[in-house]
PDB file of N, CA and C in Angstrom:
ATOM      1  N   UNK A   1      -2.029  13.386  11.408  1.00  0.00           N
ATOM      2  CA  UNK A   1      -1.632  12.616  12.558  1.00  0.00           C
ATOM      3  C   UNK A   1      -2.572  11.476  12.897  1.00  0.00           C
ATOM      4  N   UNK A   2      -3.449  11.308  12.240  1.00  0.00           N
ATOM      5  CA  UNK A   2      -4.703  10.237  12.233  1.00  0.00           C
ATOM      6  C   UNK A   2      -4.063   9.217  12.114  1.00  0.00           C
ATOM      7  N   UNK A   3      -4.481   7.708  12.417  1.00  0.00           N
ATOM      8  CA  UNK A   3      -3.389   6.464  11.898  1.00  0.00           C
ATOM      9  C   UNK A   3      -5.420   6.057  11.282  1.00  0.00           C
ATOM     10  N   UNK A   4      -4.830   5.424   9.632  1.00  0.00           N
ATOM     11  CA  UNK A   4      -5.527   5.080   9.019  1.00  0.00           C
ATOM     12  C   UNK A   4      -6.012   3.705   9.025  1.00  0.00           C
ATOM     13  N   UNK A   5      -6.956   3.210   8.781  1.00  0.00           N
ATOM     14  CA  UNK A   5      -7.660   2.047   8.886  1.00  0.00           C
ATOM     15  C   UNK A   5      -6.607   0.790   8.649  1.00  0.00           C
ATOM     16  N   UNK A   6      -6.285   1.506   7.029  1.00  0.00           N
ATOM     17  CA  UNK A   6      -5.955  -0.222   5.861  1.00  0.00           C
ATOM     18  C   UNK A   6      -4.720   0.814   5.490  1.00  0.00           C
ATOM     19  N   UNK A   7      -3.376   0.364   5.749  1.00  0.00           N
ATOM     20  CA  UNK A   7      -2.381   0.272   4.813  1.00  0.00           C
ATOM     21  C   UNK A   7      -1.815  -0.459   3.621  1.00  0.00           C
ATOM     22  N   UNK A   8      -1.124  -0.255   2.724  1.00  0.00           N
ATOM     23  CA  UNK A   8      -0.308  -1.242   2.164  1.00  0.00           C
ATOM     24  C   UNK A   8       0.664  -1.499   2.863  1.00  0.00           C
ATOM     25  N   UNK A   9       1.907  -2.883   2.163  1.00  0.00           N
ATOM     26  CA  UNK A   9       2.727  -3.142   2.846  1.00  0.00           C
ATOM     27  C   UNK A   9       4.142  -2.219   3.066  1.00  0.00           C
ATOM     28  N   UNK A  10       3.866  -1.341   2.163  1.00  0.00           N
ATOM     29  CA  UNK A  10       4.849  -0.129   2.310  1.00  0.00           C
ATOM     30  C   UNK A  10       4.397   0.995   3.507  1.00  0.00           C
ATOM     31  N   UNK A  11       3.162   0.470   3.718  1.00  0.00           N
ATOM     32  CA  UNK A  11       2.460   1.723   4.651  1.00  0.00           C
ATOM     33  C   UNK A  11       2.039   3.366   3.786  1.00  0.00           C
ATOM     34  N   UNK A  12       1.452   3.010   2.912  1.00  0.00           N
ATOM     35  CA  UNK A  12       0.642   4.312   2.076  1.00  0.00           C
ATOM     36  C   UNK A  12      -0.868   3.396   2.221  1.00  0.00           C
ATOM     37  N   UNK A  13      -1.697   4.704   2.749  1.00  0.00           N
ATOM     38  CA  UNK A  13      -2.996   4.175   3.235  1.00  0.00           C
ATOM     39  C   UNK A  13      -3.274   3.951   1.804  1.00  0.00           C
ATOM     40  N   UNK A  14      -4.380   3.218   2.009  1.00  0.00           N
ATOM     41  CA  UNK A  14      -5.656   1.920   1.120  1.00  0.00           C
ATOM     42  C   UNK A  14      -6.531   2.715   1.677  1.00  0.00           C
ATOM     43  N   UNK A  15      -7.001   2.814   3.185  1.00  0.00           N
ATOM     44  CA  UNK A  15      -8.851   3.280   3.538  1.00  0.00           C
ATOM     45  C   UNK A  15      -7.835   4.614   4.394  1.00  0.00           C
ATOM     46  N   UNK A  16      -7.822   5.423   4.352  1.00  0.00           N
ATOM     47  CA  UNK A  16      -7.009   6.298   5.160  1.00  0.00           C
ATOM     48  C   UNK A  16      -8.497   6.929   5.935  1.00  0.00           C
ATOM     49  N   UNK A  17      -9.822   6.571   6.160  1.00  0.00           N
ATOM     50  CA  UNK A  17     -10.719   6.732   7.127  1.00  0.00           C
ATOM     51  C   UNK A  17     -10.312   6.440   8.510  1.00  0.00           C
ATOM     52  N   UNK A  18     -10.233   6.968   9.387  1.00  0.00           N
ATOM     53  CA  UNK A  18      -9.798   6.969  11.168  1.00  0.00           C
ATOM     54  C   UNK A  18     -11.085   6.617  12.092  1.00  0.00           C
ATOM     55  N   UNK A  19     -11.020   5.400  12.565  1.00  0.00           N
ATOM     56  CA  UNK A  19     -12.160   5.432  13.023  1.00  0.00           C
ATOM     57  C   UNK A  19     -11.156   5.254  14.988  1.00  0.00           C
ATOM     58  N   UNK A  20     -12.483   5.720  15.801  1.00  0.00           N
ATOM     59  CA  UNK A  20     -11.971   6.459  16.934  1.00  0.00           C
ATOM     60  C   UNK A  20     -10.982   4.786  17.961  1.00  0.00           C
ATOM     61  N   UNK A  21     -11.331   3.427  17.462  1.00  0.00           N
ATOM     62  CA  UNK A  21     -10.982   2.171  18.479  1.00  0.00           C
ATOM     63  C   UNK A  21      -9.355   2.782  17.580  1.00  0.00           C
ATOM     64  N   UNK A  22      -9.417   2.672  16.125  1.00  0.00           N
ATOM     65  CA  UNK A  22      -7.854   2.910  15.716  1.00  0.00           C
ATOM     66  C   UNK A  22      -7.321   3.693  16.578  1.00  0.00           C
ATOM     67  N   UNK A  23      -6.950   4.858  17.065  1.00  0.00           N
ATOM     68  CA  UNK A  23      -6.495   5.637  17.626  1.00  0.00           C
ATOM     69  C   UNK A  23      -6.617   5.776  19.123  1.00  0.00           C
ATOM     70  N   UNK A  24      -7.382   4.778  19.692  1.00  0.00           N
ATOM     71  CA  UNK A  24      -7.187   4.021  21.143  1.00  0.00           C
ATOM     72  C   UNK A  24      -5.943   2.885  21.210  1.00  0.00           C
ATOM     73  N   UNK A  25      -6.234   2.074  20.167  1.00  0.00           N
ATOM     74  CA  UNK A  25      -5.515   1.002  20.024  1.00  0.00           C
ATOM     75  C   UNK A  25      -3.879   1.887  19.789  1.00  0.00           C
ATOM     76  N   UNK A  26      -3.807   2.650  18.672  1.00  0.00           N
ATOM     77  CA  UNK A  26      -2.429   3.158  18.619  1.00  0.00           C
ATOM     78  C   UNK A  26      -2.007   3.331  20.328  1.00  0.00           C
ATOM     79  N   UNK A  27      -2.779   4.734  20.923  1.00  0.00           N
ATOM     80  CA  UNK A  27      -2.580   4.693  22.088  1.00  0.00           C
ATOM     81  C   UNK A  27      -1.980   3.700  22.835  1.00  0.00           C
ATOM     82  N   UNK A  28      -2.699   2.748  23.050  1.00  0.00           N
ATOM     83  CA  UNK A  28      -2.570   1.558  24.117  1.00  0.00           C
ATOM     84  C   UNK A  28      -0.735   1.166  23.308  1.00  0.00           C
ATOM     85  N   UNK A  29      -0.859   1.047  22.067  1.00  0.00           N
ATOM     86  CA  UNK A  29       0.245   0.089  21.572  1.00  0.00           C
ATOM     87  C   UNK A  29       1.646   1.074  22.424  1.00  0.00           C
ATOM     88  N   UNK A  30       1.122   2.122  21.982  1.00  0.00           N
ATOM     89  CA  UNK A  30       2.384   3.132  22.633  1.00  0.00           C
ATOM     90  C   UNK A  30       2.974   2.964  23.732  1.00  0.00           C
ATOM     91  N   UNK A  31       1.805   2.929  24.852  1.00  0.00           N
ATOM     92  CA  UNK A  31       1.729   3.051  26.080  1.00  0.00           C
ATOM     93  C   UNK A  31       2.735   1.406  26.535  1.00  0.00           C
ATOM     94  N   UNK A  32       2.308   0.350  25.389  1.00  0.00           N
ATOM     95  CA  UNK A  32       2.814  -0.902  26.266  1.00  0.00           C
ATOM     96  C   UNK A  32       4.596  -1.179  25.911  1.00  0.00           C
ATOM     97  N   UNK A  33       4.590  -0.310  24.440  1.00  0.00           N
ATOM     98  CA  UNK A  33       6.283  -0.420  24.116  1.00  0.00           C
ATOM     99  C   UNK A  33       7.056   0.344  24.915  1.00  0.00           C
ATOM    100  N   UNK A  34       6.309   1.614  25.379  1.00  0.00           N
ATOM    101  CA  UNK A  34       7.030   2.225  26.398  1.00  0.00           C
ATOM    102  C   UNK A  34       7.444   1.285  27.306  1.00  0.00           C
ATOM    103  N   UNK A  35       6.407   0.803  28.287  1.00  0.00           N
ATOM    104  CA  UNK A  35       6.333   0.086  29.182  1.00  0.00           C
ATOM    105  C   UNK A  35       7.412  -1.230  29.134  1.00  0.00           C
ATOM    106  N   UNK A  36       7.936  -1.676  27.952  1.00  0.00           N
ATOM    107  CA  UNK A  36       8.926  -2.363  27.406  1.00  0.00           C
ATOM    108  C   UNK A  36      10.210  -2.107  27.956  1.00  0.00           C
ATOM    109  N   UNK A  37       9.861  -0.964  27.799  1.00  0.00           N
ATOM    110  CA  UNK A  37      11.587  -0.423  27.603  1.00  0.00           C
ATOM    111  C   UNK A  37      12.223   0.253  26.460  1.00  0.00           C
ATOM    112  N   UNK A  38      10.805   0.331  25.239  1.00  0.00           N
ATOM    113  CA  UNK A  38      11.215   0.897  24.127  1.00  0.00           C
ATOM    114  C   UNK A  38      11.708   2.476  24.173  1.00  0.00           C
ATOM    115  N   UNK A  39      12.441   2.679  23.765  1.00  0.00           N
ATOM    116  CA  UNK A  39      13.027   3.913  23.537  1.00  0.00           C
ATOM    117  C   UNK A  39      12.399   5.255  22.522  1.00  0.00           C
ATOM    118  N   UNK A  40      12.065   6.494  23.651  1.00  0.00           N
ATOM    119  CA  UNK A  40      11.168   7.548  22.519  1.00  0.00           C
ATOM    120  C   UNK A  40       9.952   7.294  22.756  1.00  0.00           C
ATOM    121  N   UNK A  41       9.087   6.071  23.787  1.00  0.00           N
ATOM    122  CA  UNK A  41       8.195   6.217  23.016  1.00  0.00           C
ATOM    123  C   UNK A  41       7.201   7.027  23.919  1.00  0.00           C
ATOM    124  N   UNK A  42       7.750   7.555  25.011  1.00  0.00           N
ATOM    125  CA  UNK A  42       7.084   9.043  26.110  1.00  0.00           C
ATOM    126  C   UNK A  42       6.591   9.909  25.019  1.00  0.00           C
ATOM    127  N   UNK A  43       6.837  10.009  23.767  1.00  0.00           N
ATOM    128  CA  UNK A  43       7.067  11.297  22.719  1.00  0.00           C
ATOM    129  C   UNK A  43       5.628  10.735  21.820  1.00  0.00           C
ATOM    130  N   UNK A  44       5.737   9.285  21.264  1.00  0.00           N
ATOM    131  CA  UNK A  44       4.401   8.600  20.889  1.00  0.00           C
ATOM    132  C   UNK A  44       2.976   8.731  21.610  1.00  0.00           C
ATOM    133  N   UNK A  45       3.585   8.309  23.044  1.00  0.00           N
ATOM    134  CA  UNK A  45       2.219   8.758  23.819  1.00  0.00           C
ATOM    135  C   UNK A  45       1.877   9.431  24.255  1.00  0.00           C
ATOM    136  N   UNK A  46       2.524  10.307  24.110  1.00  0.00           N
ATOM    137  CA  UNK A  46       1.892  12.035  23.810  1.00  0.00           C
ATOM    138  C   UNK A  46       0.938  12.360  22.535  1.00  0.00           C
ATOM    139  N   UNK A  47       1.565  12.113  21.859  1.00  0.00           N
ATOM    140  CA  UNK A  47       1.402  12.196  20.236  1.00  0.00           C
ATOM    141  C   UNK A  47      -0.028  11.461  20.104  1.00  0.00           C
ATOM    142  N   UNK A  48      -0.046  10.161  20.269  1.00  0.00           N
ATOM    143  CA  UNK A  48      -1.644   9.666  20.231  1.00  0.00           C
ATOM    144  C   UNK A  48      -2.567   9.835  21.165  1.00  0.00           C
ATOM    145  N   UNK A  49      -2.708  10.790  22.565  1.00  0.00           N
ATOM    146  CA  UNK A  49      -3.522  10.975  23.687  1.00  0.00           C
ATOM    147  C   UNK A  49      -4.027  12.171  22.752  1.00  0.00           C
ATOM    148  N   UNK A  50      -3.189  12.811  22.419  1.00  0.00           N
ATOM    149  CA  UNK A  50      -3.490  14.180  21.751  1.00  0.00           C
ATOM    150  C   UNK A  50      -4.359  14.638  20.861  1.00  0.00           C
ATOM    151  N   UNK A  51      -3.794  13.317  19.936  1.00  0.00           N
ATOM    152  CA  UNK A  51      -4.762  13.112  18.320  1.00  0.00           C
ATOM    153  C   UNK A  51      -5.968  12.568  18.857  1.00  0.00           C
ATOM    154  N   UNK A  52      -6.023  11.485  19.697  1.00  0.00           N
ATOM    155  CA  UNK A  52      -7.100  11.110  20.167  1.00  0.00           C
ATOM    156  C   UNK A  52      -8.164  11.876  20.785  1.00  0.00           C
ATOM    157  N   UNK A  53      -8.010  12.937  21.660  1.00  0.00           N
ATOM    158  CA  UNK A  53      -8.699  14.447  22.135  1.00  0.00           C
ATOM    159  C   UNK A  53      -9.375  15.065  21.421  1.00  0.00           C
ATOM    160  N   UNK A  54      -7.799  15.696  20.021  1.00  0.00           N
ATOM    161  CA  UNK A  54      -8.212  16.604  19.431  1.00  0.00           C
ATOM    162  C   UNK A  54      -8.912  16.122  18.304  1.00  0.00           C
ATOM    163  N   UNK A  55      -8.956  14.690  17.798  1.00  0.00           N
ATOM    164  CA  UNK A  55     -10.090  14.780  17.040  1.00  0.00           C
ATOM    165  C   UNK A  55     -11.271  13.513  17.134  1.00  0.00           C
ATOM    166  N   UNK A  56     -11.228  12.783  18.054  1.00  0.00           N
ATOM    167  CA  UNK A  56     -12.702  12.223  18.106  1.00  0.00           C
ATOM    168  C   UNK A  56     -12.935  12.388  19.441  1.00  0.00           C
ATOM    169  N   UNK A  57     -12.614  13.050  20.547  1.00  0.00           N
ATOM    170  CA  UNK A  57     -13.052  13.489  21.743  1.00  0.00           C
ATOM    171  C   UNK A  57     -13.801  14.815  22.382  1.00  0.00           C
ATOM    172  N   UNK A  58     -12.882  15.608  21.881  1.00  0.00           N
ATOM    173  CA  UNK A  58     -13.030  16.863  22.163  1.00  0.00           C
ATOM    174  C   UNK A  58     -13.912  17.554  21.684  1.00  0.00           C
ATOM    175  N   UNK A  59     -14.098  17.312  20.083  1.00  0.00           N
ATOM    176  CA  UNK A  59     -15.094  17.903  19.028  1.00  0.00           C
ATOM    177  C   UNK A  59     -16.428  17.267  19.073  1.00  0.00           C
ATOM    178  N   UNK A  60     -16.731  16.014  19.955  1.00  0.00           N
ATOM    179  CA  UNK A  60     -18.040  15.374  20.207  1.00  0.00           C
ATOM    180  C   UNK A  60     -19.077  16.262  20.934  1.00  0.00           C
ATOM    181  N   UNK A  61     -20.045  15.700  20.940  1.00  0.00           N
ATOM    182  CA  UNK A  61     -21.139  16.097  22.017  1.00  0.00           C
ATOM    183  C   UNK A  61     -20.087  15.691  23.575  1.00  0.00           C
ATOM    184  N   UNK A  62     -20.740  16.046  24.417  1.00  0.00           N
ATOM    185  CA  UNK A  62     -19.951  16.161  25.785  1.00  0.00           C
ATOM    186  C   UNK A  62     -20.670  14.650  26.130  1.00  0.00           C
ATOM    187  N   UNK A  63     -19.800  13.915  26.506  1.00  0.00           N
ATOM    188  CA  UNK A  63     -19.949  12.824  27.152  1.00  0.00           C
ATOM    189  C   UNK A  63     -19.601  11.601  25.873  1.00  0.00           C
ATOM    190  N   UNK A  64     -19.302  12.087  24.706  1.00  0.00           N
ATOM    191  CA  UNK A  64     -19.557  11.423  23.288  1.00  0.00           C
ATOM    192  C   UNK A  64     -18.077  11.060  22.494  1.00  0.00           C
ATOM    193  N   UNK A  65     -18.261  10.673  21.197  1.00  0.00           N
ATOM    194  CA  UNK A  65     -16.700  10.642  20.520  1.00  0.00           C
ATOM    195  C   UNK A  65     -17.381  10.740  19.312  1.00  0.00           C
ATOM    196  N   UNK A  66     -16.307  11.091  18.444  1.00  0.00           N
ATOM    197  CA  UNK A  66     -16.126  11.168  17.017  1.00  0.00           C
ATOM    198  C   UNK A  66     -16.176  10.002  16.268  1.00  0.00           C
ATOM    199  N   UNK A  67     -16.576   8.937  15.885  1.00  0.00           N
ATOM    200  CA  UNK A  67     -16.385   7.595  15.633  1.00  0.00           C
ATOM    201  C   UNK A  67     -15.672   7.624  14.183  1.00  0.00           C
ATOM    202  N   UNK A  68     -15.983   8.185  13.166  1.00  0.00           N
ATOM    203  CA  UNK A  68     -15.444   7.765  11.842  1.00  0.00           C
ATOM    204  C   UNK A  68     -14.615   9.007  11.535  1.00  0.00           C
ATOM    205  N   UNK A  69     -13.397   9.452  10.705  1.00  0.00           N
ATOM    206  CA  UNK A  69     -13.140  10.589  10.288  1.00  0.00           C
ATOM    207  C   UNK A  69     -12.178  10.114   9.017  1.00  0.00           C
ATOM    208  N   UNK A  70     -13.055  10.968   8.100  1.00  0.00           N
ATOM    209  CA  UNK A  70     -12.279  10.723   6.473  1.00  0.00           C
ATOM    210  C   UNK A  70     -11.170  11.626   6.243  1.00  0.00           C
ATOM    211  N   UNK A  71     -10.749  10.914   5.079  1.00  0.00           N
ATOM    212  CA  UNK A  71      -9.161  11.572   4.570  1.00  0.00           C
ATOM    213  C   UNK A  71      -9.236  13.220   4.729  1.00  0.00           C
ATOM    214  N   UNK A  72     -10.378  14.010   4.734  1.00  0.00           N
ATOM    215  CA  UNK A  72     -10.106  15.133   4.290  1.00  0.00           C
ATOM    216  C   UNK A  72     -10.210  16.066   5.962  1.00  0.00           C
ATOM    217  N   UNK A  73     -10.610  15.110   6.916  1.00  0.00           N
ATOM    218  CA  UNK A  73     -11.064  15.610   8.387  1.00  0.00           C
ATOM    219  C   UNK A  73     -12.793  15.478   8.706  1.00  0.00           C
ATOM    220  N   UNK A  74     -13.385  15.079   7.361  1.00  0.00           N
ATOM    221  CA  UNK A  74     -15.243  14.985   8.176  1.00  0.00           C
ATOM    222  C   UNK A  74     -15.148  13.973   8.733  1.00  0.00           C
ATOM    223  N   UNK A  75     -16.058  14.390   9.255  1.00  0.00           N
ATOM    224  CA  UNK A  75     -16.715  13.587  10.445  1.00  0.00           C
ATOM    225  C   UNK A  75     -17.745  12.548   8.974  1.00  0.00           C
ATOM    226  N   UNK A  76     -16.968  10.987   9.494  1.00  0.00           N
ATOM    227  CA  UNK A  76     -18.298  10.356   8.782  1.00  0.00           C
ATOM    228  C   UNK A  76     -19.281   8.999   9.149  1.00  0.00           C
ATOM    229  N   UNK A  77     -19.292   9.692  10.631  1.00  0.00           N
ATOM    230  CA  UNK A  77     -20.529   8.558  11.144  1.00  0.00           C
ATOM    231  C   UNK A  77     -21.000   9.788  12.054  1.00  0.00           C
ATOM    232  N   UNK A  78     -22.013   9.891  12.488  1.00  0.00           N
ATOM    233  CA  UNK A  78     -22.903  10.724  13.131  1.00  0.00           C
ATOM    234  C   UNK A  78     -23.351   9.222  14.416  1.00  0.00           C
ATOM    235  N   UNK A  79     -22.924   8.024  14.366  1.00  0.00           N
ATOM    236  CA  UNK A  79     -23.550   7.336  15.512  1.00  0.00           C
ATOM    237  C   UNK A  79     -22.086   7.447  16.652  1.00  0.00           C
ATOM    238  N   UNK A  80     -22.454   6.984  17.531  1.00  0.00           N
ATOM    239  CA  UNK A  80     -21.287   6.417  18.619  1.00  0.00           C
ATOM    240  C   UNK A  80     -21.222   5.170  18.801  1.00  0.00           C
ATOM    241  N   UNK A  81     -21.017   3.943  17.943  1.00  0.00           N
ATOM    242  CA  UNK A  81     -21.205   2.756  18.781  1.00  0.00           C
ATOM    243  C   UNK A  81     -20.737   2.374  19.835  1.00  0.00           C
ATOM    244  N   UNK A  82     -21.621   1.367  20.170  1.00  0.00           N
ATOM    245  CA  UNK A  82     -21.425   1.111  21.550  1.00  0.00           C
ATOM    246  C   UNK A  82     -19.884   0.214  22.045  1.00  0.00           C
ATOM    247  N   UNK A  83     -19.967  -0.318  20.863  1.00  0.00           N
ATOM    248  CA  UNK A  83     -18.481  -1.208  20.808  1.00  0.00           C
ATOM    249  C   UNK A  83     -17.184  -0.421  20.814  1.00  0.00           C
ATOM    250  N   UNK A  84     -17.267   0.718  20.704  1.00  0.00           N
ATOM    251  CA  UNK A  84     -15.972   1.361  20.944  1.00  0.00           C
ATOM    252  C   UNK A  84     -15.719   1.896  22.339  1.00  0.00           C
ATOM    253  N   UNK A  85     -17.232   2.003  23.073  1.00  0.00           N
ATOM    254  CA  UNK A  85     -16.845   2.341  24.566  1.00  0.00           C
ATOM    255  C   UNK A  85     -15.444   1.966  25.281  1.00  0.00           C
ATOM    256  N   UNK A  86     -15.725   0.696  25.002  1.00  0.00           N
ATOM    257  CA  UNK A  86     -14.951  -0.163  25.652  1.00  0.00           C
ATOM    258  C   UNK A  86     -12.861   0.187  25.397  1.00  0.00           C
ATOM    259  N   UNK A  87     -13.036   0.330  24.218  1.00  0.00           N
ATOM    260  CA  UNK A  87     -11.402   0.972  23.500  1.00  0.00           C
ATOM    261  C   UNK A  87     -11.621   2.586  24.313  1.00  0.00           C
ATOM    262  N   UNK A  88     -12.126   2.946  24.510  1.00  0.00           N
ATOM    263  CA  UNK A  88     -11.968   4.405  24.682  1.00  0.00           C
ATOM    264  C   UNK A  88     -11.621   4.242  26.148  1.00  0.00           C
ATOM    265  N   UNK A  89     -12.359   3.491  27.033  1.00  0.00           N
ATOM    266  CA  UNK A  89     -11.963   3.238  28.590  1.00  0.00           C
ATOM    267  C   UNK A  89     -10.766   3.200  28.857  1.00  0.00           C
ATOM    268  N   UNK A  90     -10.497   1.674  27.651  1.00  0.00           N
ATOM    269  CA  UNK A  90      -8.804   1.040  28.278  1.00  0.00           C
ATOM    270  C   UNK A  90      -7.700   1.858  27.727  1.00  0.00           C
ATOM    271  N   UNK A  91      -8.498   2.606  26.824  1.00  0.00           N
ATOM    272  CA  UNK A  91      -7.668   3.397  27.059  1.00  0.00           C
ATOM    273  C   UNK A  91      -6.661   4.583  27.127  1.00  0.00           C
ATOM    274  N   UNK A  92      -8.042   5.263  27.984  1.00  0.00           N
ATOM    275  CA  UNK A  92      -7.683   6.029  29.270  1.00  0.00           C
ATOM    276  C   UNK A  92      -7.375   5.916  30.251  1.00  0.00           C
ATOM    277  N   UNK A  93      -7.686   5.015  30.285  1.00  0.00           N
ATOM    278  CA  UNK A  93      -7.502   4.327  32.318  1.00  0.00           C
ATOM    279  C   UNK A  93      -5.726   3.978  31.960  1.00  0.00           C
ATOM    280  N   UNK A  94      -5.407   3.073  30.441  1.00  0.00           N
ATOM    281  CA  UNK A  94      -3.866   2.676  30.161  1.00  0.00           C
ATOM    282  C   UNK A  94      -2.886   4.467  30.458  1.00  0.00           C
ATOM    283  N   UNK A  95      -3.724   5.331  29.568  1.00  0.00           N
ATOM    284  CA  UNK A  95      -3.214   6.708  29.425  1.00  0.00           C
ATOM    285  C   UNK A  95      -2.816   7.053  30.716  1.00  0.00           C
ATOM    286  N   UNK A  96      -3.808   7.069  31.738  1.00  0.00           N
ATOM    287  CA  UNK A  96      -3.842   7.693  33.194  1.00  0.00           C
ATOM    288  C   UNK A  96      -2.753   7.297  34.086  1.00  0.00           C
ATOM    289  N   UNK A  97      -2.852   5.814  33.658  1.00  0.00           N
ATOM    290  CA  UNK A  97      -1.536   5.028  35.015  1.00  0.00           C
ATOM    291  C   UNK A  97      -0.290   5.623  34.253  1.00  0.00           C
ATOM    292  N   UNK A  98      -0.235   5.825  33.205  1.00  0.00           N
ATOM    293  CA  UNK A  98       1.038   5.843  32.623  1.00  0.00           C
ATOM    294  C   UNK A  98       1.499   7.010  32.861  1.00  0.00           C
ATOM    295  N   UNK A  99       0.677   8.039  33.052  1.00  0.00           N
ATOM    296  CA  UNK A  99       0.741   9.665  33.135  1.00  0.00           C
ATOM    297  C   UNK A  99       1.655   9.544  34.524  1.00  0.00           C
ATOM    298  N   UNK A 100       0.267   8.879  35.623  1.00  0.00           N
ATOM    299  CA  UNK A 100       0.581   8.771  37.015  1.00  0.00           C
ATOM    300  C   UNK A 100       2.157   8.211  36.939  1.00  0.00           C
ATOM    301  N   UNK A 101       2.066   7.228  36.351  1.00  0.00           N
ATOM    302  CA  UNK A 101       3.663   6.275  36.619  1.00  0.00           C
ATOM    303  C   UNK A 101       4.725   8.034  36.244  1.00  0.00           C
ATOM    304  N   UNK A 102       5.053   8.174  35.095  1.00  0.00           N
ATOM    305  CA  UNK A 102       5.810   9.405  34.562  1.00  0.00           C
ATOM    306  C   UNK A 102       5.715  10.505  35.803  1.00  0.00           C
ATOM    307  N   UNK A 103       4.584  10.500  36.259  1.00  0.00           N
ATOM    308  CA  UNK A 103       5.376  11.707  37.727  1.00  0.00           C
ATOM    309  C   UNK A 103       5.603  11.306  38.632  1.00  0.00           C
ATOM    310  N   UNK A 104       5.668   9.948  38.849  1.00  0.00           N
ATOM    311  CA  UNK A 104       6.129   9.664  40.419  1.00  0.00           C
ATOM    312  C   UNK A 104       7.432   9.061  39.955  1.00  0.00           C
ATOM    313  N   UNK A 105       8.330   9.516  38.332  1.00  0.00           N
ATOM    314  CA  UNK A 105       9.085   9.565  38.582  1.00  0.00           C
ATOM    315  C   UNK A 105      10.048  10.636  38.859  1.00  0.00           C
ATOM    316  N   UNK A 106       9.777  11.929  38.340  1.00  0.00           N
ATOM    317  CA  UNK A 106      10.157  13.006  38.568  1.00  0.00           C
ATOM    318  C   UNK A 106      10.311  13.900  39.710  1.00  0.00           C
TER     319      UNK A 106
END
């Protein structure tokens, strides 16, 4: 469920390494087609909050993320850069309103 670095144009990964801004960015992309009007895609942004948790969030040091993860599931950066802070904020904060929006419609 990882989305990989480098595809081809058929979409069969080239670098199938996951690094943690990829899987913010999926996030966010989800979050804004929803926001479109695209259809299904409540089911996407589920799907990438999740992957995003369960594998460069959750499995970190507490307060930390997973930054690199190879084809097979290692872990392959041991740093956190600092440049991904910033993807990880927007988005959560994108995740959060969207959550919020979804029950104040129900």
């Amino acid at each position: 469920g990882l989305v990989c670095l480098e595809t081809d144009a058929p979409g069969l990964p080239v670098n199938a390494t996951s690094r943690a801004w990829v899987q913010c960015e999926c996030l966010r992309a989800a979050i804004a087609l929803s926001s479109l009007g695209a259809a299904g895609f409540e089911i996407e942004i589920d799907k990438a909050a999740d992957t995003l948790f369960r594998a460069h969030i959750d499995p970190a040091p507490r307060g930390g993320w997973i930054d690199g993860i190879g084809p097979a599931g290692e872990t392959q950066c041991r740093e956190m850069p600092a440049s991904i802070f910033s993807h990880l904020v927007g988005a959560l904060i994108a995740w959060l309103e969207q959550t919020r929006e979804f029950g104040s419609r129900a």
